[in-house]
PDB file of N, CA and C in Angstrom:
ATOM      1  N   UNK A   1      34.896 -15.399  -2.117  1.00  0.00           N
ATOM      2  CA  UNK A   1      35.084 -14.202  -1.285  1.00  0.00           C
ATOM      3  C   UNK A   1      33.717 -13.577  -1.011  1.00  0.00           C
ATOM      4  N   UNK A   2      33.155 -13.463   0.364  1.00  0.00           N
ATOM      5  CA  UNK A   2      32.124 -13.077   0.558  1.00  0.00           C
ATOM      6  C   UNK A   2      32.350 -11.862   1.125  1.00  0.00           C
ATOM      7  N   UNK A   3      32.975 -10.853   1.371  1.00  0.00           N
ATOM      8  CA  UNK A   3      32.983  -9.949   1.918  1.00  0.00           C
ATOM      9  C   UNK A   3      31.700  -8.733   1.808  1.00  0.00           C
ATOM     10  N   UNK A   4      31.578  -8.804   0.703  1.00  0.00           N
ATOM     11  CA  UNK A   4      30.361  -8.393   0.300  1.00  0.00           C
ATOM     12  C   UNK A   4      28.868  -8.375   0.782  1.00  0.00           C
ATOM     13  N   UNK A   5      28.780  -9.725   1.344  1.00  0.00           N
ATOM     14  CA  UNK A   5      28.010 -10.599   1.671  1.00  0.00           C
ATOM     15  C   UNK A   5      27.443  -9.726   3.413  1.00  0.00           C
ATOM     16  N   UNK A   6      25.798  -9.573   3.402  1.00  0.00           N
ATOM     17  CA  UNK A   6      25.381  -9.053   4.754  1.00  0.00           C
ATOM     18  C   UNK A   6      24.921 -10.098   5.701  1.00  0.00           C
ATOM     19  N   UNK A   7      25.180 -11.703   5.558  1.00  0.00           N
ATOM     20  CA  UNK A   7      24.093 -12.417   5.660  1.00  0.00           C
ATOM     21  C   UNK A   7      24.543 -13.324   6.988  1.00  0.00           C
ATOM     22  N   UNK A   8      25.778 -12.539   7.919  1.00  0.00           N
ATOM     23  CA  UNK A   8      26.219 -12.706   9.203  1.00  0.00           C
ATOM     24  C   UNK A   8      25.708 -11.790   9.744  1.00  0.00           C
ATOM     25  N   UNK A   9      25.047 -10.313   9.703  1.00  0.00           N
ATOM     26  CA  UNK A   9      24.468  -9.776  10.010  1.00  0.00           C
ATOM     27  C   UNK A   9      22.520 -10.223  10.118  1.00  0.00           C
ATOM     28  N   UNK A  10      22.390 -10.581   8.722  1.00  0.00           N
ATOM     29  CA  UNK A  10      20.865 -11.145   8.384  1.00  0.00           C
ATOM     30  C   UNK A  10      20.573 -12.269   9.619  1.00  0.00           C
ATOM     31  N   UNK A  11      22.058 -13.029   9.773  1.00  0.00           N
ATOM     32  CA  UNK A  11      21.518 -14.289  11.002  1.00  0.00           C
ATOM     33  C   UNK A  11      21.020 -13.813  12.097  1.00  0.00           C
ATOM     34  N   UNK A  12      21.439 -12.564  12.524  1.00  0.00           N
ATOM     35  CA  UNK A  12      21.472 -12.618  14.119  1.00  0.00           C
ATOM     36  C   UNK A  12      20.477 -11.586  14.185  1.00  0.00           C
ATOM     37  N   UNK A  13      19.427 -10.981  12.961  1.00  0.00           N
ATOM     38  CA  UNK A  13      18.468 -10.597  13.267  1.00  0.00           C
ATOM     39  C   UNK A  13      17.135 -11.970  14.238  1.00  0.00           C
ATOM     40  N   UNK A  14      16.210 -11.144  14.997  1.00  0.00           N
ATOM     41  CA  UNK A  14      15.231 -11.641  15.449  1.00  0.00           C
ATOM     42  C   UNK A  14      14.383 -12.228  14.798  1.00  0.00           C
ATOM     43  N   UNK A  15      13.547 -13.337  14.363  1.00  0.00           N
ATOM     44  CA  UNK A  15      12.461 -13.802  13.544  1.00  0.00           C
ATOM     45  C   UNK A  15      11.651 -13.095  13.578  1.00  0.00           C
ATOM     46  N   UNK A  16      11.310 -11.986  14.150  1.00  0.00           N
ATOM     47  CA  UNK A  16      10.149 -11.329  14.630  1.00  0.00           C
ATOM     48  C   UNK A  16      10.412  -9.754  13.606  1.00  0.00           C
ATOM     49  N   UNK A  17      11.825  -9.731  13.658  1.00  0.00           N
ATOM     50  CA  UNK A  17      12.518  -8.378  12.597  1.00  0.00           C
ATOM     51  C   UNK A  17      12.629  -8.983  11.351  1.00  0.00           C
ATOM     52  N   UNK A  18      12.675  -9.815  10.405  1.00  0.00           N
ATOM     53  CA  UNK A  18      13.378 -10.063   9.674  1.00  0.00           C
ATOM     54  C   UNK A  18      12.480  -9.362   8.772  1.00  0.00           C
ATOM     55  N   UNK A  19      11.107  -9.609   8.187  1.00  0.00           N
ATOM     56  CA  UNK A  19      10.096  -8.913   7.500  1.00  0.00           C
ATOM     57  C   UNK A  19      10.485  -7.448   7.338  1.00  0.00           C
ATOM     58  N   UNK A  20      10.246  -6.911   8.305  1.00  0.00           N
ATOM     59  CA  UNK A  20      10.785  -5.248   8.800  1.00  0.00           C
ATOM     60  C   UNK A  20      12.226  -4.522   7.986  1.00  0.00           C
ATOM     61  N   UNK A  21      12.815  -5.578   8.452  1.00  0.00           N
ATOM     62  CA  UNK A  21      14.436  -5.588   8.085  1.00  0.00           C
ATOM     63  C   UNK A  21      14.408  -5.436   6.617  1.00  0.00           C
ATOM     64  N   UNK A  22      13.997  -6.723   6.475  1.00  0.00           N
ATOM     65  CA  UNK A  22      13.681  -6.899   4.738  1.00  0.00           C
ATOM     66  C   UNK A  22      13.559  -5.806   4.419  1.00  0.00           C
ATOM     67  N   UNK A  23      12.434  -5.041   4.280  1.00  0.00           N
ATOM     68  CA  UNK A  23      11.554  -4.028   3.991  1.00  0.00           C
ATOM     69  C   UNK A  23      12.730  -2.945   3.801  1.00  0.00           C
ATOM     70  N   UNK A  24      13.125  -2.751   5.024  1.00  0.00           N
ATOM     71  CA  UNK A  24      13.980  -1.330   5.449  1.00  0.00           C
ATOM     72  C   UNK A  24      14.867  -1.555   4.077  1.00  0.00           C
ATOM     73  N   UNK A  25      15.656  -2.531   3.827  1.00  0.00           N
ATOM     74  CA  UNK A  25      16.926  -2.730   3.175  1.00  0.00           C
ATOM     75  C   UNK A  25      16.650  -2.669   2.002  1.00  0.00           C
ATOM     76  N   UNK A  26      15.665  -3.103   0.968  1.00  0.00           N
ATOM     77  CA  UNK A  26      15.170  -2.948   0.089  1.00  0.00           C
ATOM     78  C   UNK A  26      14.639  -1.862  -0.651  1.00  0.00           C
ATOM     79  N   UNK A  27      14.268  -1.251   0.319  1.00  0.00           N
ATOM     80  CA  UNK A  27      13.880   0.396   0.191  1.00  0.00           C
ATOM     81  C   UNK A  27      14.634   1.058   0.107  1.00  0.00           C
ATOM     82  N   UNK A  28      16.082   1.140   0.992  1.00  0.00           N
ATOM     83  CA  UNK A  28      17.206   1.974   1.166  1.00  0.00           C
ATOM     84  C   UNK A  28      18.304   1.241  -0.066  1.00  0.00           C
ATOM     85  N   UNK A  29      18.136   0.250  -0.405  1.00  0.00           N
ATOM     86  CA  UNK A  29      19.111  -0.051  -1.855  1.00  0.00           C
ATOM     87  C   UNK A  29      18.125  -0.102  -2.917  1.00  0.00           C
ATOM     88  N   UNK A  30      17.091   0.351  -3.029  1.00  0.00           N
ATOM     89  CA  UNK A  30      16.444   0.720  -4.138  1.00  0.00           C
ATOM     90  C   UNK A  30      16.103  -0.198  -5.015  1.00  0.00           C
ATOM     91  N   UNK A  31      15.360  -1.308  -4.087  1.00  0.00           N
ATOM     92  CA  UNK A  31      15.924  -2.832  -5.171  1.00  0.00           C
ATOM     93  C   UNK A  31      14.293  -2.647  -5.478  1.00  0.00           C
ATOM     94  N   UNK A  32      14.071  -3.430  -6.894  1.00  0.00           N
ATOM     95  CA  UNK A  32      12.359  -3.538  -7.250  1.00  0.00           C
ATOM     96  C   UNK A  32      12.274  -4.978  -7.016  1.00  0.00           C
ATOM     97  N   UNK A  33      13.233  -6.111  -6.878  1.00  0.00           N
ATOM     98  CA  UNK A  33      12.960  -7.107  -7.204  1.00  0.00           C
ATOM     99  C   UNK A  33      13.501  -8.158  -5.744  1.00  0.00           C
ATOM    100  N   UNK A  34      12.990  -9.295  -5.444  1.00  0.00           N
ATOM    101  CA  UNK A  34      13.380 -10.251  -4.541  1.00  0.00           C
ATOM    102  C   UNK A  34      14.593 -10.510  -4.588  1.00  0.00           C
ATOM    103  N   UNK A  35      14.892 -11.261  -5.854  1.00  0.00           N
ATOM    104  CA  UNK A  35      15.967 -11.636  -6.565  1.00  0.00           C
ATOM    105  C   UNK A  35      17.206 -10.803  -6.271  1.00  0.00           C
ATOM    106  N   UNK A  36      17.214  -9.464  -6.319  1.00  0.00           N
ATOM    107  CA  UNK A  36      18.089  -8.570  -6.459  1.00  0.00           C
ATOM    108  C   UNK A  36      18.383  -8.700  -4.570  1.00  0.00           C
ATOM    109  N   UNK A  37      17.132  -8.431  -3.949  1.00  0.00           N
ATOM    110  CA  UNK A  37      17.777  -8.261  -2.329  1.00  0.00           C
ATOM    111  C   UNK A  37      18.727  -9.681  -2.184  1.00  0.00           C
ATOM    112  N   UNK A  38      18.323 -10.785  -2.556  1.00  0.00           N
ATOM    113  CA  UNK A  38      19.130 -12.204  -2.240  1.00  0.00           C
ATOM    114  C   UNK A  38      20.942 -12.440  -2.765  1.00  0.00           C
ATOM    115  N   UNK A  39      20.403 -11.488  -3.987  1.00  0.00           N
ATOM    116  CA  UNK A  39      21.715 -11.624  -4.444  1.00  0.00           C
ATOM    117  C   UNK A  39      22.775 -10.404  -3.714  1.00  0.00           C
ATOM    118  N   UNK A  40      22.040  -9.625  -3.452  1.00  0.00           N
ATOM    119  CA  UNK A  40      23.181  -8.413  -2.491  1.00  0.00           C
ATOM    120  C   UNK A  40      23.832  -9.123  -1.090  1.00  0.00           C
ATOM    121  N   UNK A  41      22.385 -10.073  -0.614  1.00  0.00           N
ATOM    122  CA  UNK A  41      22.033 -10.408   0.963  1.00  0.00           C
ATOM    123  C   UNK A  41      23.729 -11.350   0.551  1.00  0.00           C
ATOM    124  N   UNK A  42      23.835 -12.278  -0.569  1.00  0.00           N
ATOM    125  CA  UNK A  42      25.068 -13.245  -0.812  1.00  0.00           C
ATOM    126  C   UNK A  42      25.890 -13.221  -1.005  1.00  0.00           C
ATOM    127  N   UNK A  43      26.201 -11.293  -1.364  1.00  0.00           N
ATOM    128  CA  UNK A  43      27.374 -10.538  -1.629  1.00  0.00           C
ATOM    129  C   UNK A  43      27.957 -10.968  -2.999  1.00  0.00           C
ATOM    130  N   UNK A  44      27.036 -10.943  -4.230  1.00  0.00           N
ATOM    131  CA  UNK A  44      27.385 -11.439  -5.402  1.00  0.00           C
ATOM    132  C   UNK A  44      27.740 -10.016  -5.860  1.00  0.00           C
ATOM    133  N   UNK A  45      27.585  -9.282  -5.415  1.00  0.00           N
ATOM    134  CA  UNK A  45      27.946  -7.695  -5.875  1.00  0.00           C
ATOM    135  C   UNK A  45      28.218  -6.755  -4.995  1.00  0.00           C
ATOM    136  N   UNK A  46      29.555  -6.042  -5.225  1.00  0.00           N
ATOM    137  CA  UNK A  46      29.678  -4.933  -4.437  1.00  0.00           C
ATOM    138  C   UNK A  46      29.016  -3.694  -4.200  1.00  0.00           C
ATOM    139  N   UNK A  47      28.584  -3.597  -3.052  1.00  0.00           N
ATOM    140  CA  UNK A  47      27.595  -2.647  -2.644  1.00  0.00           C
ATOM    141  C   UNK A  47      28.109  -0.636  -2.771  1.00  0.00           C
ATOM    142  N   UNK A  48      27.628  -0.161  -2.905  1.00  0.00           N
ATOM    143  CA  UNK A  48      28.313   1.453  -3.736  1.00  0.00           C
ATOM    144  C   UNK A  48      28.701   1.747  -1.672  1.00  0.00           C
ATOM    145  N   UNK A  49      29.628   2.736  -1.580  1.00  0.00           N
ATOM    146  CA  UNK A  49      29.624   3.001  -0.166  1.00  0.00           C
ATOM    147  C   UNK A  49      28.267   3.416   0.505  1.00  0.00           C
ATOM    148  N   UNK A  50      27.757   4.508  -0.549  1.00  0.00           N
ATOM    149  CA  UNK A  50      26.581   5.001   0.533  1.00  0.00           C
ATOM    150  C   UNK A  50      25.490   3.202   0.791  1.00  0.00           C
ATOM    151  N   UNK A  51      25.613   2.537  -0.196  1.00  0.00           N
ATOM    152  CA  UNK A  51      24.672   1.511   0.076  1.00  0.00           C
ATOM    153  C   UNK A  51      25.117   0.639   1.791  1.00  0.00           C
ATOM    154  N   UNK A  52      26.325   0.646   1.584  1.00  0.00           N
ATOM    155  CA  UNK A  52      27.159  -0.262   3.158  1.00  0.00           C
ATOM    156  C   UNK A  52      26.417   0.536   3.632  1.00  0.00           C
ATOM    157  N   UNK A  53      26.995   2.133   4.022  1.00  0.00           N
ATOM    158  CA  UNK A  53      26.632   2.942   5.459  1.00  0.00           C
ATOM    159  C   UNK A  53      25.122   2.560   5.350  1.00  0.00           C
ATOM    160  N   UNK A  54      23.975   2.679   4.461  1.00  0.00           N
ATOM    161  CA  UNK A  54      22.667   2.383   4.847  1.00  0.00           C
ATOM    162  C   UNK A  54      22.480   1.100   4.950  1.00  0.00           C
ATOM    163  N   UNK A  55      22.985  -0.350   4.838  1.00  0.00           N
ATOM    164  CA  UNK A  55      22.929  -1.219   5.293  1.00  0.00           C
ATOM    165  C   UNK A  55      23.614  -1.396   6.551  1.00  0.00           C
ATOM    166  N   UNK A  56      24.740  -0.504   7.228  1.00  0.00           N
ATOM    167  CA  UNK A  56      25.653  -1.060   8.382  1.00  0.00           C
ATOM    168  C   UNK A  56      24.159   0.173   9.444  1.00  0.00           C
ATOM    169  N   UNK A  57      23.279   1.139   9.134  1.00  0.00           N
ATOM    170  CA  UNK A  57      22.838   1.669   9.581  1.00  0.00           C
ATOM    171  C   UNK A  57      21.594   1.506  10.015  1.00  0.00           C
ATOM    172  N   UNK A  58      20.812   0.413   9.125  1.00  0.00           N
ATOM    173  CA  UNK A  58      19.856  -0.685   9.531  1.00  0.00           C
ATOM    174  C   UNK A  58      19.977  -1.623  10.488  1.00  0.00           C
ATOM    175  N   UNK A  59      21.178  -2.333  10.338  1.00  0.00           N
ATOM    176  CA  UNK A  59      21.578  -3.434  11.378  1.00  0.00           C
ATOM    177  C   UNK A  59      21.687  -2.780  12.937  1.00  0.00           C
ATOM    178  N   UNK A  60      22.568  -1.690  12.685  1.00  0.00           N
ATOM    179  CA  UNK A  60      22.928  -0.542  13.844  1.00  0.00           C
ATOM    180  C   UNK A  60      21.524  -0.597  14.702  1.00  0.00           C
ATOM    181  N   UNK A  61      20.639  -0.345  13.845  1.00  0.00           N
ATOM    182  CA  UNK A  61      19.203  -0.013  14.629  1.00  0.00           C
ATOM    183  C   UNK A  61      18.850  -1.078  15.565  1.00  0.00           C
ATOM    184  N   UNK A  62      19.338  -1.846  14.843  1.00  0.00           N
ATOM    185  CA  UNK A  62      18.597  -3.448  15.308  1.00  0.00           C
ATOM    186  C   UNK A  62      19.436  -4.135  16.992  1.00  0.00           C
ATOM    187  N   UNK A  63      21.335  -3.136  16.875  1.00  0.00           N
ATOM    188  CA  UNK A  63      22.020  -3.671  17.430  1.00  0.00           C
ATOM    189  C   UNK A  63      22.766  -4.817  16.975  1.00  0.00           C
ATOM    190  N   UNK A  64      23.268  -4.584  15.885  1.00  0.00           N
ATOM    191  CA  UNK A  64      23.582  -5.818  15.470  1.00  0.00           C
ATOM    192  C   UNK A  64      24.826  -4.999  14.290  1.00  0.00           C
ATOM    193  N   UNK A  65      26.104  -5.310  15.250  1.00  0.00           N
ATOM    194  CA  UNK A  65      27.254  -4.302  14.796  1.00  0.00           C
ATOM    195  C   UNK A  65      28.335  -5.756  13.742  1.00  0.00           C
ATOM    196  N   UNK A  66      28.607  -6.925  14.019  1.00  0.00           N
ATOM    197  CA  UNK A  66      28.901  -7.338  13.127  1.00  0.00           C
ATOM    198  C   UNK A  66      28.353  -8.320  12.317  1.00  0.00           C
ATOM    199  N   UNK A  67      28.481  -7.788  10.933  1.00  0.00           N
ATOM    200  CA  UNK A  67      27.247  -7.856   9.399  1.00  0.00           C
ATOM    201  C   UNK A  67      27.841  -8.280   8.390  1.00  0.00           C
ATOM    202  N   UNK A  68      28.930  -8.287   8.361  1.00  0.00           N
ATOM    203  CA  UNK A  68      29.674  -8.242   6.866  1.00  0.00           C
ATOM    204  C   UNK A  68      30.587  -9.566   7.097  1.00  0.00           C
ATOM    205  N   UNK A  69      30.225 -10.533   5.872  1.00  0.00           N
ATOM    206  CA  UNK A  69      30.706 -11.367   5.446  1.00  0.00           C
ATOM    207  C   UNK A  69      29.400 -12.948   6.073  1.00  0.00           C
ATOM    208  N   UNK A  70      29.997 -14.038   5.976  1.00  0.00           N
ATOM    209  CA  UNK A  70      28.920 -15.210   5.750  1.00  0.00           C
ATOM    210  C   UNK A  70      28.672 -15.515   7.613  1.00  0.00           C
TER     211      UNK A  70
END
């Protein structure tokens, strides 16, 4: 069950955003570690609500409305 999972959203970023993106998402889930963004990005863990709205609010920026799941 991937529902969890942002990484249908992560595809349809630009190669040119993804760095950026990275950045943004990492910062806004408070992660210190690589490891930790990959494992959220795979939906190995459920994200707290405020974490979705600031991940569905990153993508938003980007234009990129469906995110959730593989």
């Amino acid at each position: 069950d991937n529902r969890f999972s942002f990484k249908k959203g992560w595809d349809q970023l630009p190669k040119a955003k993804v760095p950026e993106a990275k950045e943004r998402l990492v910062k806004a889930l408070g992660l210190q570690v690589s490891t930790s963004f990959y494992y959220r990005l795979y939906g190995k863990c459920e994200p707290k609500v405020s974490e979705a709205q600031a991940i569905e609010e990153i993508f938003h920026s980007y234009g990129i409305t469906d995110i959730w799941g593989n």
